[in-house]
C-alpha atoms as a PDB file:
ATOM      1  CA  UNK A   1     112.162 131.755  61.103  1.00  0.00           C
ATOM      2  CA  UNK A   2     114.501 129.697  63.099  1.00  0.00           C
ATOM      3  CA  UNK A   3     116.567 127.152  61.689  1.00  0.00           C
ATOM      4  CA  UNK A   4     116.566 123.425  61.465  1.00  0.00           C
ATOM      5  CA  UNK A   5     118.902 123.008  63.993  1.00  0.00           C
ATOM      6  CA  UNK A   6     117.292 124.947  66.620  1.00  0.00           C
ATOM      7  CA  UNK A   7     114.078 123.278  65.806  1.00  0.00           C
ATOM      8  CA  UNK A   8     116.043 120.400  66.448  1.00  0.00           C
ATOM      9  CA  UNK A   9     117.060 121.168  69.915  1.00  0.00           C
ATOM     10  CA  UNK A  10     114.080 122.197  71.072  1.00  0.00           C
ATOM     11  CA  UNK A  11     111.999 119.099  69.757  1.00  0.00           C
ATOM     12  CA  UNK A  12     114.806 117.071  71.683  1.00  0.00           C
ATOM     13  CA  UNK A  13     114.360 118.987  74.901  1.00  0.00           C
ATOM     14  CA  UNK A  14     110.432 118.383  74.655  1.00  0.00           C
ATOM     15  CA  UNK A  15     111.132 115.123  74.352  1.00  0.00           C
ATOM     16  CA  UNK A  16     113.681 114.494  77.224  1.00  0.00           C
ATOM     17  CA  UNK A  17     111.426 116.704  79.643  1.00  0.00           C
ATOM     18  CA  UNK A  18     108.258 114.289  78.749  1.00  0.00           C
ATOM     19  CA  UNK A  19     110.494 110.878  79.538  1.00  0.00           C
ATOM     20  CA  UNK A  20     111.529 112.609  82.930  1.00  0.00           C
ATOM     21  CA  UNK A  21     108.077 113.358  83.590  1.00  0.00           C
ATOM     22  CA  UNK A  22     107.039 109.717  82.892  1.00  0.00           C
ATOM     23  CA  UNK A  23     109.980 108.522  85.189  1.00  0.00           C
ATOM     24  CA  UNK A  24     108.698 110.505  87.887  1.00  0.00           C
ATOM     25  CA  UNK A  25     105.767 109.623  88.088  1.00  0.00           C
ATOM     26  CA  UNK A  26     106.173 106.123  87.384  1.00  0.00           C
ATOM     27  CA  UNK A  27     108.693 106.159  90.495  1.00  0.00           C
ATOM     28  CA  UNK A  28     105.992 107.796  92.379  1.00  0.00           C
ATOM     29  CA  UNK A  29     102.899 105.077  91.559  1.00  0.00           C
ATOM     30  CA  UNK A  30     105.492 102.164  92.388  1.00  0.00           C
ATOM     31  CA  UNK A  31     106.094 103.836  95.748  1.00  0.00           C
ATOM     32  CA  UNK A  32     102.732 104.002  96.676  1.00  0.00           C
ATOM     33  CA  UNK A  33     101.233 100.090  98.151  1.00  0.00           C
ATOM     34  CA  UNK A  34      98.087  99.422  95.583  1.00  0.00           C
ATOM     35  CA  UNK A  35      97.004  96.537  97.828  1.00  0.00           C
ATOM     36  CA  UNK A  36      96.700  98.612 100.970  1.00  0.00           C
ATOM     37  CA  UNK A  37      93.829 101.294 101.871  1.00  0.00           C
ATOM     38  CA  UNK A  38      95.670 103.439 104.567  1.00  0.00           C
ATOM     39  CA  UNK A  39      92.404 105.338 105.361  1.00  0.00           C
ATOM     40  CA  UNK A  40      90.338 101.990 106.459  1.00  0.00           C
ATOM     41  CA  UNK A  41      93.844 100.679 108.090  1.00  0.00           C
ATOM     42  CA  UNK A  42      93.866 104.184 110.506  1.00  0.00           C
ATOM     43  CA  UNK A  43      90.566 103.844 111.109  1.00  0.00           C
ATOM     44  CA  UNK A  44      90.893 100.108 112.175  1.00  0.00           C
ATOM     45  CA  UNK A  45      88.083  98.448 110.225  1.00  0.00           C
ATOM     46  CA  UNK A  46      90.401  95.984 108.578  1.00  0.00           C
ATOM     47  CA  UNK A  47      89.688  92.233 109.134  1.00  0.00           C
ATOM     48  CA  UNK A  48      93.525  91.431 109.347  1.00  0.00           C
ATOM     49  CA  UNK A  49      93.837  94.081 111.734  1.00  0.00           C
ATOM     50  CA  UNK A  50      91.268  92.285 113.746  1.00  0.00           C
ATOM     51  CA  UNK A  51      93.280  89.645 113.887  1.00  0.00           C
ATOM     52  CA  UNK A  52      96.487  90.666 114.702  1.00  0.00           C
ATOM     53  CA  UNK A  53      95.215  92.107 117.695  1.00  0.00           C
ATOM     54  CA  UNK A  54      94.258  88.499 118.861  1.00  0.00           C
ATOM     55  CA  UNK A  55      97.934  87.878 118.274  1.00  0.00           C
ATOM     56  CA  UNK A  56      98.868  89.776 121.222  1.00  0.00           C
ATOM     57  CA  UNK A  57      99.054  93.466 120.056  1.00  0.00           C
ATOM     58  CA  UNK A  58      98.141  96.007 122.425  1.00  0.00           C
ATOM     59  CA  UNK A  59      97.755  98.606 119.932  1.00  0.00           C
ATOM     60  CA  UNK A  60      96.118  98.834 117.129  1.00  0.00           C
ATOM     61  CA  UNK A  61      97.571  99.513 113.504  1.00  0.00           C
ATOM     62  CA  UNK A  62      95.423 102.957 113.679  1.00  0.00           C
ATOM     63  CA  UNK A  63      97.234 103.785 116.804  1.00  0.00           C
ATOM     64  CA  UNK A  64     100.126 103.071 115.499  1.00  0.00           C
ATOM     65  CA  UNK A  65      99.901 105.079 112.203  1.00  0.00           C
ATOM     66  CA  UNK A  66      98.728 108.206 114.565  1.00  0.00           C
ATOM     67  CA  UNK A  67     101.278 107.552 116.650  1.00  0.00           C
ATOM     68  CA  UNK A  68     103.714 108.151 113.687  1.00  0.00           C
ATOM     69  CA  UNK A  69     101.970 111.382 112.336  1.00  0.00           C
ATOM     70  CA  UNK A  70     101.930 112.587 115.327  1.00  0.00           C
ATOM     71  CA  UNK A  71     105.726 112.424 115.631  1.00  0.00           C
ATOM     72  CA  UNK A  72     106.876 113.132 112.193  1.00  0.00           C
ATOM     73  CA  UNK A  73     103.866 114.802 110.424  1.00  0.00           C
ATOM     74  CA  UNK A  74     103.627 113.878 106.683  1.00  0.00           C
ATOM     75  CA  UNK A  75     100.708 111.754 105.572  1.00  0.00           C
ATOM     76  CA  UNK A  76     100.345 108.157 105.840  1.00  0.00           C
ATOM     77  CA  UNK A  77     100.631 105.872 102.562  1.00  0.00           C
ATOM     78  CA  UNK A  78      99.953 102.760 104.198  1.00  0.00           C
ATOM     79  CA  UNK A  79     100.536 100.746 107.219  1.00  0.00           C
ATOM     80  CA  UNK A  80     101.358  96.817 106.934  1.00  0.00           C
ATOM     81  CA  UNK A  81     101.253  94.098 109.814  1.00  0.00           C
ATOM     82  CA  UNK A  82     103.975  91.690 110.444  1.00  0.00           C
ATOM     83  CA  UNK A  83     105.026  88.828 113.022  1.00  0.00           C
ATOM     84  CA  UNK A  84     108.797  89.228 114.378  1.00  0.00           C
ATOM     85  CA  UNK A  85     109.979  87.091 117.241  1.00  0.00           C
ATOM     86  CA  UNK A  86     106.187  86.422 118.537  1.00  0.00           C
ATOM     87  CA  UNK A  87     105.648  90.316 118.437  1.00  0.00           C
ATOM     88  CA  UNK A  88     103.792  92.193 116.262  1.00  0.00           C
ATOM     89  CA  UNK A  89     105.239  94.849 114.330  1.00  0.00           C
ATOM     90  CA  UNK A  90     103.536  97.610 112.309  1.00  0.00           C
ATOM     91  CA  UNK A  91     105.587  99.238 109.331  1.00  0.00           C
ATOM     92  CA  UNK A  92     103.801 103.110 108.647  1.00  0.00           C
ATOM     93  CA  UNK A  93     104.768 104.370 105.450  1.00  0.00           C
ATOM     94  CA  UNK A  94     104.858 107.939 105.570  1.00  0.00           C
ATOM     95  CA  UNK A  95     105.584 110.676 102.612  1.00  0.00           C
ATOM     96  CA  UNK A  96     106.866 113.730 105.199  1.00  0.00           C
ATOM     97  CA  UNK A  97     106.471 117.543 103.851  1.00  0.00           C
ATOM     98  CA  UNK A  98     109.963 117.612 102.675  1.00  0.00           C
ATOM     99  CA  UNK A  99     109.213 115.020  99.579  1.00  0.00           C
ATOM    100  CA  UNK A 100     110.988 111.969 101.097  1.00  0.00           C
ATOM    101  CA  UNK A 101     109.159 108.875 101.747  1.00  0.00           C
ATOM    102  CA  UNK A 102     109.728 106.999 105.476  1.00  0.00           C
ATOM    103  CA  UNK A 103     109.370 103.474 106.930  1.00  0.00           C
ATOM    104  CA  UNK A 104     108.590 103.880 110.424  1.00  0.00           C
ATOM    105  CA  UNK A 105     108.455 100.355 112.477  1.00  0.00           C
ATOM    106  CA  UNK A 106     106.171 100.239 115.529  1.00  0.00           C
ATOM    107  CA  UNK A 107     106.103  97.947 118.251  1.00  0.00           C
ATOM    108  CA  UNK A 108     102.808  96.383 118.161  1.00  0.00           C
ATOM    109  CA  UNK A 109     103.058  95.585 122.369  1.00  0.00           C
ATOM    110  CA  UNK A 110     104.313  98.685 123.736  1.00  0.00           C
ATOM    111  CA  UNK A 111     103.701 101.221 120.998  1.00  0.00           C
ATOM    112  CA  UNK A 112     107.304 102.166 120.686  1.00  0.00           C
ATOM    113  CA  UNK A 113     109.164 103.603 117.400  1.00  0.00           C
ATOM    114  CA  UNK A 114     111.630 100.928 117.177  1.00  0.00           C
ATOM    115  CA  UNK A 115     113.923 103.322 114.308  1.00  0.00           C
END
């Protein structure tokens, strides 16, 4: 029978184990955009997308994202549109094989990685 005090102990690791758990994956759903659907942004069905093109893009936010996995595998989280100096810019969120999540900016005109 074990005693109190190693009952004790090993209720307390349960416990600390379950609120690291929780922490990690709360970390992990804040990470992840809610509001954007990477899968219709790569396959460039979105309305916005649409319209940034009119904006002067060249590529598309679909290029860009494959563009991205091309170069630094991983998969895509989500890719987000954005207006800088008259260009457009495409930010691909990527979480590589290694665990770390990555901001990748694209150049909406030529299709360069700008970082």
């Amino acid at each position: 029978m074990l005693s109190r005090s190693l009952l004790q102990q090993h209720k307390s690791r349960g416990k600390t184990l379950m609120l690291c758990a929780l922490l990690l994956l709360g970390l992990l759903v804040s990470s992840l955009d809610v509001n954007a659907n990477p899968r219709e942004q790569r396959e460039g069905r979105g309305q916005s997308e649409q319209r940034q093109q009119s904006a002067g893009a060249r590529i598309s936010a679909a290029q860009a994202a494959a563009t991205v996995e091309q170069r630094y595998g991983g998969k895509i989280i989500s890719v987000q549109t954005r207006q800088a100096n008259g260009r457009v810019i495409y930010s691909v969120k990527i979480l590589q094989s290694s665990g770390h999540m990555r901001t990748v900016q694209v150049d909406g005109q030529t299709g360069a990685i700008l970082n």
